[in-house]
Protein backbone atom coordinates (compact mmCIF):
# COMPACT_ATOMS: atom_id res chain seq x y z
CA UNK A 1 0.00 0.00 0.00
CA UNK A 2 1.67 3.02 -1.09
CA UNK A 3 1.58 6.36 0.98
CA UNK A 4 -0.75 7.96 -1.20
CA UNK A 5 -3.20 5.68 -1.21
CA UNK A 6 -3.51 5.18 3.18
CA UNK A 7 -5.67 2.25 3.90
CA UNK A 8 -8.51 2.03 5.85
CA UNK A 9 -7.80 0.08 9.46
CA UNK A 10 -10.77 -1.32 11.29
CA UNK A 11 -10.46 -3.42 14.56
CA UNK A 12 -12.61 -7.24 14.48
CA UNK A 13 -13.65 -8.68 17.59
CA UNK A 14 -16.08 -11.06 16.13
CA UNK A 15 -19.01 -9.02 17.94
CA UNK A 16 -21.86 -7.59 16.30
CA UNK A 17 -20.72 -4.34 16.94
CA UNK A 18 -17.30 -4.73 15.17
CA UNK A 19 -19.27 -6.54 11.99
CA UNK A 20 -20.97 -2.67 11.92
CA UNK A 21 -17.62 -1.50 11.83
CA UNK A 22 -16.03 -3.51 8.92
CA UNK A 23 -19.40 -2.95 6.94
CA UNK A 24 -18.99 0.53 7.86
CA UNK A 25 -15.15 0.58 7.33
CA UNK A 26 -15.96 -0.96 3.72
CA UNK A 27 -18.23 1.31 2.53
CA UNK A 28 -15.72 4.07 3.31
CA UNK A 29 -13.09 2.65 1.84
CA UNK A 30 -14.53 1.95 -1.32
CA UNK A 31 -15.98 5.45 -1.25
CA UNK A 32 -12.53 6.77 -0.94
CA UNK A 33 -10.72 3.85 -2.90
CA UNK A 34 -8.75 2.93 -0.17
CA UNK A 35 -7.54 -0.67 0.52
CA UNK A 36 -9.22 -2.12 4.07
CA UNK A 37 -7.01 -3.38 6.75
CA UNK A 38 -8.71 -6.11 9.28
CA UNK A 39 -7.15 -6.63 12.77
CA UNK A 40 -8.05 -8.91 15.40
CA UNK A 41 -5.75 -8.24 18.51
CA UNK A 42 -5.48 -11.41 20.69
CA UNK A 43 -4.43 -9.59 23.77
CA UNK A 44 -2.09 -12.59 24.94
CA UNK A 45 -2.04 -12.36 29.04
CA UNK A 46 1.88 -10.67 29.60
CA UNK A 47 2.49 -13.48 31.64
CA UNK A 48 1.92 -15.95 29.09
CA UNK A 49 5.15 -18.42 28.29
CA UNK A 50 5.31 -20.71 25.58
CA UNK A 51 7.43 -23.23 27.90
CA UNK A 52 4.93 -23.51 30.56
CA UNK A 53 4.67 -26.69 32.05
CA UNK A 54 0.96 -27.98 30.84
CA UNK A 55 -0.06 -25.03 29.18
CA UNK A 56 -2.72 -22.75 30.26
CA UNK A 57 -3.70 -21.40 26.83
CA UNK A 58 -3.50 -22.74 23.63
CA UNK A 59 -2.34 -19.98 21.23
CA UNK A 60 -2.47 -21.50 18.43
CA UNK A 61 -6.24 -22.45 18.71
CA UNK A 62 -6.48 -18.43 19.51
CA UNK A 63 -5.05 -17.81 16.34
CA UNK A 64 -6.70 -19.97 14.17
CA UNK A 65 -10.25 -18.45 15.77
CA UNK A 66 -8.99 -15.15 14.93
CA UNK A 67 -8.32 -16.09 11.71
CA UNK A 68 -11.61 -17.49 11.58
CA UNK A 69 -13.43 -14.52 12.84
CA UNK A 70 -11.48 -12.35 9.74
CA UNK A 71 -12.68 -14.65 7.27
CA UNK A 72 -15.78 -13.77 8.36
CA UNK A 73 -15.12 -10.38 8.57
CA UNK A 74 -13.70 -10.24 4.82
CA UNK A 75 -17.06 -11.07 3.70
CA UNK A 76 -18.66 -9.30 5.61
CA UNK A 77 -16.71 -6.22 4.15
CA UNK A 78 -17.04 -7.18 0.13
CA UNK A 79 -20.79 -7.60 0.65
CA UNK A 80 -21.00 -3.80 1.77
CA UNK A 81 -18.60 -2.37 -0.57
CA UNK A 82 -19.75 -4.53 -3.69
CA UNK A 83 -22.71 -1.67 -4.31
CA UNK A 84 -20.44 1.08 -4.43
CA UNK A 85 -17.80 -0.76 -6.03
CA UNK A 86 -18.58 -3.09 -8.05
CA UNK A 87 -16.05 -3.09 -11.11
CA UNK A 88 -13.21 -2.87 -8.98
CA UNK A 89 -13.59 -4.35 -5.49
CA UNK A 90 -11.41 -2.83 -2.69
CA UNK A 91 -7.95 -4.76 -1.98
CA UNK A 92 -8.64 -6.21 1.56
CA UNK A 93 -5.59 -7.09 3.85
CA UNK A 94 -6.00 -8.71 7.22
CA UNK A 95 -4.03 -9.62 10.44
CA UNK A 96 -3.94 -11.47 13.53
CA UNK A 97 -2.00 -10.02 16.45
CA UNK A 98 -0.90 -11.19 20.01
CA UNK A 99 -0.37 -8.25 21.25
CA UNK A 100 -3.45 -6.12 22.98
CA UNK A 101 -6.03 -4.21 20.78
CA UNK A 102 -4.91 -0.73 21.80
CA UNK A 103 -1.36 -0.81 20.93
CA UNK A 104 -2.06 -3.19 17.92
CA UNK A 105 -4.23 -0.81 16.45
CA UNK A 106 -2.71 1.88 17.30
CA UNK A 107 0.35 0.74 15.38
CA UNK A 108 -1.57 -0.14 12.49
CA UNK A 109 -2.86 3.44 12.26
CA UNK A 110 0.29 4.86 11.89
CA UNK A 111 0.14 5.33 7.96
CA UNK A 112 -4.00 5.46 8.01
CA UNK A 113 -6.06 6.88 6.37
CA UNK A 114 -8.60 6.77 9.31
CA UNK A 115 -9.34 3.70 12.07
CA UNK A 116 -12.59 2.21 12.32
CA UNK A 117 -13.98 0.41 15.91
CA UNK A 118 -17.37 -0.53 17.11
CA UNK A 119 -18.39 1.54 20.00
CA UNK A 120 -18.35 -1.88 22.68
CA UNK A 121 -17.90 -5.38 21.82
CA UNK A 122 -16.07 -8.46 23.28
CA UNK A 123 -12.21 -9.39 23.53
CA UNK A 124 -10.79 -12.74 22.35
CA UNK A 125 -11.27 -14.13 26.00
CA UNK A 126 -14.52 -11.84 26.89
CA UNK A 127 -13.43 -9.55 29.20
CA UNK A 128 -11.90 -7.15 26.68
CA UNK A 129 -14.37 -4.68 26.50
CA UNK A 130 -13.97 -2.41 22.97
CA UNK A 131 -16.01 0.22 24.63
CA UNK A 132 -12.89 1.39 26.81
CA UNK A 133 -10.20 0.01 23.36
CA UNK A 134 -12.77 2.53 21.23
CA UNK A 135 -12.31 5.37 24.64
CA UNK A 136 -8.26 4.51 24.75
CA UNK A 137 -8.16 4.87 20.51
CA UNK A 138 -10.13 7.93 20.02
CA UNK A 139 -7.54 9.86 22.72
CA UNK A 140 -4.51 8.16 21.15
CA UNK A 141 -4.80 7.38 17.84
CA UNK A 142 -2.21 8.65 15.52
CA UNK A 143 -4.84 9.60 12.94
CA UNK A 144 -9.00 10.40 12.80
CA UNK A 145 -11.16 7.91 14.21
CA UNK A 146 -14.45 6.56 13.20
CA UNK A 147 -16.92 4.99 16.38
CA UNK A 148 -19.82 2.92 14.91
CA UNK A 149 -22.31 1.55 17.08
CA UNK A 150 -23.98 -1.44 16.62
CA UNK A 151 -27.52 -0.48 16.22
CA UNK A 152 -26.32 1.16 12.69
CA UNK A 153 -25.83 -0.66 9.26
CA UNK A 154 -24.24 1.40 6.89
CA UNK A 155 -26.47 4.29 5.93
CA UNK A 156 -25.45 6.98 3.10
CA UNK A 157 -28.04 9.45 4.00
CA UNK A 158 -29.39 12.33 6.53
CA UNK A 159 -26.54 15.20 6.50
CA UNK A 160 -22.73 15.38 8.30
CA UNK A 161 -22.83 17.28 11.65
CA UNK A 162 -20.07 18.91 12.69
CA UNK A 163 -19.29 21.06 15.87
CA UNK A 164 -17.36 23.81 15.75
CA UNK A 165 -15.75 25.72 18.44
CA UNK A 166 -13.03 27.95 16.66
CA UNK A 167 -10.28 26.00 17.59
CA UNK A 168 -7.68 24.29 15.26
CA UNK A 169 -9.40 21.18 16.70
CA UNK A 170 -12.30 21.97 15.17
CA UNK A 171 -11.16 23.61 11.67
CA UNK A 172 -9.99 20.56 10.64
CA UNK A 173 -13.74 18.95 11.95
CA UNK A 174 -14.89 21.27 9.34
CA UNK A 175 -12.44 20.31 6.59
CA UNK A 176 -13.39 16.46 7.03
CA UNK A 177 -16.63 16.99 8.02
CA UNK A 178 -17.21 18.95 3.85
CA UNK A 179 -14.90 16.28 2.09
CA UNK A 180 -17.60 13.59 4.07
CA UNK A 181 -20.77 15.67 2.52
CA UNK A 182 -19.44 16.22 -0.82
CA UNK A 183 -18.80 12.62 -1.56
CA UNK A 184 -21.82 11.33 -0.31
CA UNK A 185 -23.92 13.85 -1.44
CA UNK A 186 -25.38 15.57 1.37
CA UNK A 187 -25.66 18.81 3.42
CA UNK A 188 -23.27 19.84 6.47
CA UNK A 189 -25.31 21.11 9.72
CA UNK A 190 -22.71 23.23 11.57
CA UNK A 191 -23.38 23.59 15.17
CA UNK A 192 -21.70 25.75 17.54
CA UNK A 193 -22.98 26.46 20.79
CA UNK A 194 -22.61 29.23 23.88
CA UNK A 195 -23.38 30.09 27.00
CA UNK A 196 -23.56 32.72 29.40
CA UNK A 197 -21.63 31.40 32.14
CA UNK A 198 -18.61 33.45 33.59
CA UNK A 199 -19.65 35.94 30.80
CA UNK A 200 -21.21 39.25 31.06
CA UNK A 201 -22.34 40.54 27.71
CA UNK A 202 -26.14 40.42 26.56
CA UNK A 203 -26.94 37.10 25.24
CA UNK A 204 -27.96 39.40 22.16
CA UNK A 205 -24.09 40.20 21.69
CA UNK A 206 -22.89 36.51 22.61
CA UNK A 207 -25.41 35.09 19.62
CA UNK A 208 -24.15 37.47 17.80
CA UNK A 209 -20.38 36.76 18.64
CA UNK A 210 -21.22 33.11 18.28
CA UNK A 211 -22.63 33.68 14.75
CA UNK A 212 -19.05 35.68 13.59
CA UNK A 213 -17.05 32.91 15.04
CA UNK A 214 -19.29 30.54 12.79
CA UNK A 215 -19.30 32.30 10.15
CA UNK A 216 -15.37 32.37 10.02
CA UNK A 217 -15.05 28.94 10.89
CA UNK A 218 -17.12 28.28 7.85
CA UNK A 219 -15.23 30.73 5.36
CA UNK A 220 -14.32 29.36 2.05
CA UNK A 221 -15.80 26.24 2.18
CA UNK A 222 -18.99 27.17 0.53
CA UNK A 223 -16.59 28.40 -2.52
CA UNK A 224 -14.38 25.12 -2.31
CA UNK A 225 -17.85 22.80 -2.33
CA UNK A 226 -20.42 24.83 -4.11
CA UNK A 227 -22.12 21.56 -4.54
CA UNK A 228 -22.86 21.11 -0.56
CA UNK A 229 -26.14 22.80 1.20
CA UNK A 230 -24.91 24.09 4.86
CA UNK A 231 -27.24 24.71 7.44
CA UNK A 232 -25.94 26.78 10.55
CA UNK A 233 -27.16 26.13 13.98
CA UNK A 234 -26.19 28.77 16.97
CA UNK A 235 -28.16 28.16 20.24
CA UNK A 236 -27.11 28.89 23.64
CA UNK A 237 -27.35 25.04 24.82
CA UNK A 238 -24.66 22.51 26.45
CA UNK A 239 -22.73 21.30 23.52
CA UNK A 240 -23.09 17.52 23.54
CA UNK A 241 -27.03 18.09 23.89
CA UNK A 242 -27.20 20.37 20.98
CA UNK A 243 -25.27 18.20 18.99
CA UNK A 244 -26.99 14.58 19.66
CA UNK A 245 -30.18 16.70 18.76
CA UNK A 246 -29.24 18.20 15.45
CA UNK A 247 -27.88 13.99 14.71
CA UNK A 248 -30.85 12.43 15.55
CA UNK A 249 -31.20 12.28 11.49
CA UNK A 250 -27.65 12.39 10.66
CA UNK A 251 -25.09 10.32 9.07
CA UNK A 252 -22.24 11.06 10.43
CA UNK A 253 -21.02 13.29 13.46
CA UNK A 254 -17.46 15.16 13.10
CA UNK A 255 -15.30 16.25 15.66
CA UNK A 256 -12.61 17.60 16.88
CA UNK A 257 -10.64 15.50 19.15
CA UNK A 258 -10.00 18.82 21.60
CA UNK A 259 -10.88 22.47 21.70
CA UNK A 260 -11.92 25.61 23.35
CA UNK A 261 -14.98 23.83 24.20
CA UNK A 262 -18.95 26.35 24.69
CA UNK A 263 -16.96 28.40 27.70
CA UNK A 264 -13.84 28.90 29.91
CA UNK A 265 -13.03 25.79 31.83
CA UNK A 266 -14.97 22.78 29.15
CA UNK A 267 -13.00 21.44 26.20
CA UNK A 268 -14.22 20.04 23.04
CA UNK A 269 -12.42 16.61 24.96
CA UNK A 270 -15.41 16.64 27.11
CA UNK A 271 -17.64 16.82 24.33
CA UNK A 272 -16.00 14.76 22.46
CA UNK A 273 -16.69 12.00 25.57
CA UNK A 274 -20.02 12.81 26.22
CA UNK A 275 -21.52 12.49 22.26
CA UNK A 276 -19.24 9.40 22.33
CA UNK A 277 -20.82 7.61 24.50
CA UNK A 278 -24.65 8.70 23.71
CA UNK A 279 -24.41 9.18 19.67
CA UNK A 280 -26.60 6.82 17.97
CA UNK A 281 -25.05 7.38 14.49
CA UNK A 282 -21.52 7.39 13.59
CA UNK A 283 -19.23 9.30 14.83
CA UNK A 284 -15.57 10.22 13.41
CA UNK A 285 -13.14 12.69 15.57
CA UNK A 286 -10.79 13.87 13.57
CA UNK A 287 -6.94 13.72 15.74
CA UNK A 288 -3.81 15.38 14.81
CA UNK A 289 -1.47 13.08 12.55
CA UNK A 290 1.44 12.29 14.57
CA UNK A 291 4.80 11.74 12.95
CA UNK A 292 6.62 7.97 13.23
C-alpha cells in the first residue's frame, strides 16, 4: 500500500458491533478507494510463556479463531462495498495479532487513512471490553477515528454534523466533516454552541459573537464545495445536547478531538466523551497526525 493511497484500518472482535464496523469501514473505503485493513488483537495475558509446564492457553487455537473470525469479517466487508464498487472491489488485507487491541491498532494506524472500531464489543477471551479500546483509541490514535455503534448498518443518508468551536481542533472537523458531505452527497449542519456562564455581555451580543465565530469557521468552504447545502445552527445550549439533537437524522457526526470547548473551563475533549458515549449514528473525531 503506497503512501498515497492510506488504507482504511478497522479493529474485528467477532461481535456484532465490530461486523458494523467492517461494513462501515468498507463502505468508506470503497468510497474513498482505499484498501481495508482487518485486525483482530489477541491480547495474549503478559504473563503468558510458551514453555509452561501444561499449558494454560492454547495460542495456536487463539489464532486460528482469529483467523476465523477475519474470514468472516472479509465477507462481511465485500458484501457492503460490492454496491459502491462493483467493477473494482477494494484490496482487503488482514491480520492477527498477540499483542493487545490498543497498541495493535494503534500501530496499524500509523500510515491510516482513518481507524474504524465498534463503540463496545467483546475481547478474544470476553473480558476485553472495545467500549474502553474505542475510549483509549479515540484519545490516542495517531490519525481520525471513526466509532460505529452497533444499532447502525451502513447508511449513506441524513446530513454530516459537525461542531465547531473555533479552535484548530475543530477547523480541521470542518475540513473532514465537507470532504464527508461532498462525496456522499449531502448537506453539512454546523453547530456551535454558547453560554452565558462566567460571561457578562447580553446574550444578544454573545449570539451574535457566536454567529461571527461561525461564520469564520465556515469561510471558504462554501466556494471550495459549491455543490454542498450548509445549514448553521447557533443556540445557547450545552454542547453535547445540541449536537446529539441536530444527529438524531444524521449520518455522520465530526469532531474535533480537543478544543476551546462552549466556555472557559470545558474542552471540546469533554464533548467529544459525552456524544461518544450517547451518539446513535456514527461518529468520526478527527486527531492530529502524529509523525513515526
Amino acid at each position: 500500500m503506497s503512501a498515497t493511497n492510506p488504507p482504511v484500518v478497522v479493529g474485528v472482535d467477532g461481535s456484532e458491533q465490530s461486523l458494523a464496523a467492517v461494513r462501515w469501514a468498507a463502505q468508506y473505503a470503497a468510497r474513498h478507494r482505499a484498501p481495508l485493513r482487518l485486525i483482530h488483537a489477541l491480547g495474549v495475558p503478559i504473563d503468558f510463556s510458551p514453555g509452561m509446564a501444561g499449558p494454560v492457553f492454547d495460542l495456536e487455537s487463539w489464532r486460528r479463531a482469529g483467523h476465523d473470525l477475519l474470514a468472516t469479517a472479509r465477507d462481511a466487508a465485500r458484501a457492503a462495498a460490492a454496491p459502491i464498487a462493483p467493477i473494482a472491489p477494494i484490496e482487503i488485507f488482514s491480520v492477527v495479532a498477540d499483542s493487545a487491541p490498543v497498541p495493535t491498532l494503534r500501530n496499524h494506524a500509523q500510515d491510516a487513512r482513518l481507524l474504524v472500531v465498534g463503540s463496545r464489543g467483546f475481547g478474544a477471551f470476553g473480558r476485553v471490553v472495545l467500549g474502553s479500546v474505542s475510549t483509549a483509541l479515540v484519545r490516542q490514535a495517531p490519525c481520525p477515528v471513526a466509532v460505529i455503534p452497533e444499532s447502525k448498518s451502513p447508511a449513506w443518508h441524513g446530513p454530516v454534523v459537525v461542531g465547531v468551536d473555533g479552535s484548530t481542533s475543530s477547523a480541521q472537523a470542518i475540513a473532514m466533516a465537507f470532504e464527508e458531505a461532498s462525496e456522499r452527497g449531502v448537506e453539512v449542519i454546523a453547530v456551535h454552541t454558547w453560554s452565558e456562564f462566567y460571561r457578562y455581555e447580553s446574550r444578544a451580543e454573545m449570539q451574535t459573537e457566536a454567529e461571527a465565530l461561525l461564520a469564520e469557521g465556515l469561510a471558504g468552504y462554501g466556494e471550495k464545495y459549491p455543490e454542498v447545502p450548509v445549514t448553521r445552527i447557533v443556540t445557547e445550549d450545552r454542547p453535547a445536547r445540541s449536537l446529539l439533537r441536530e444527529a438524531a437524522t444524521a449520518q455522520l457526526i465530526v469532531l474535533g478531538s480537543h478544543g476551546r470547548g462552549a466556555f472557559p473551563g470545558m474542552t471540546l475533549g469533554s464533548v467529544t466523551h459525552a456524544v461518544l458515549h450517547r451518539a446513535e449514528c456514527p461518529l468520526l473525531v478527527v486527531r492530529p497526525r502524529t509523525q513515526h
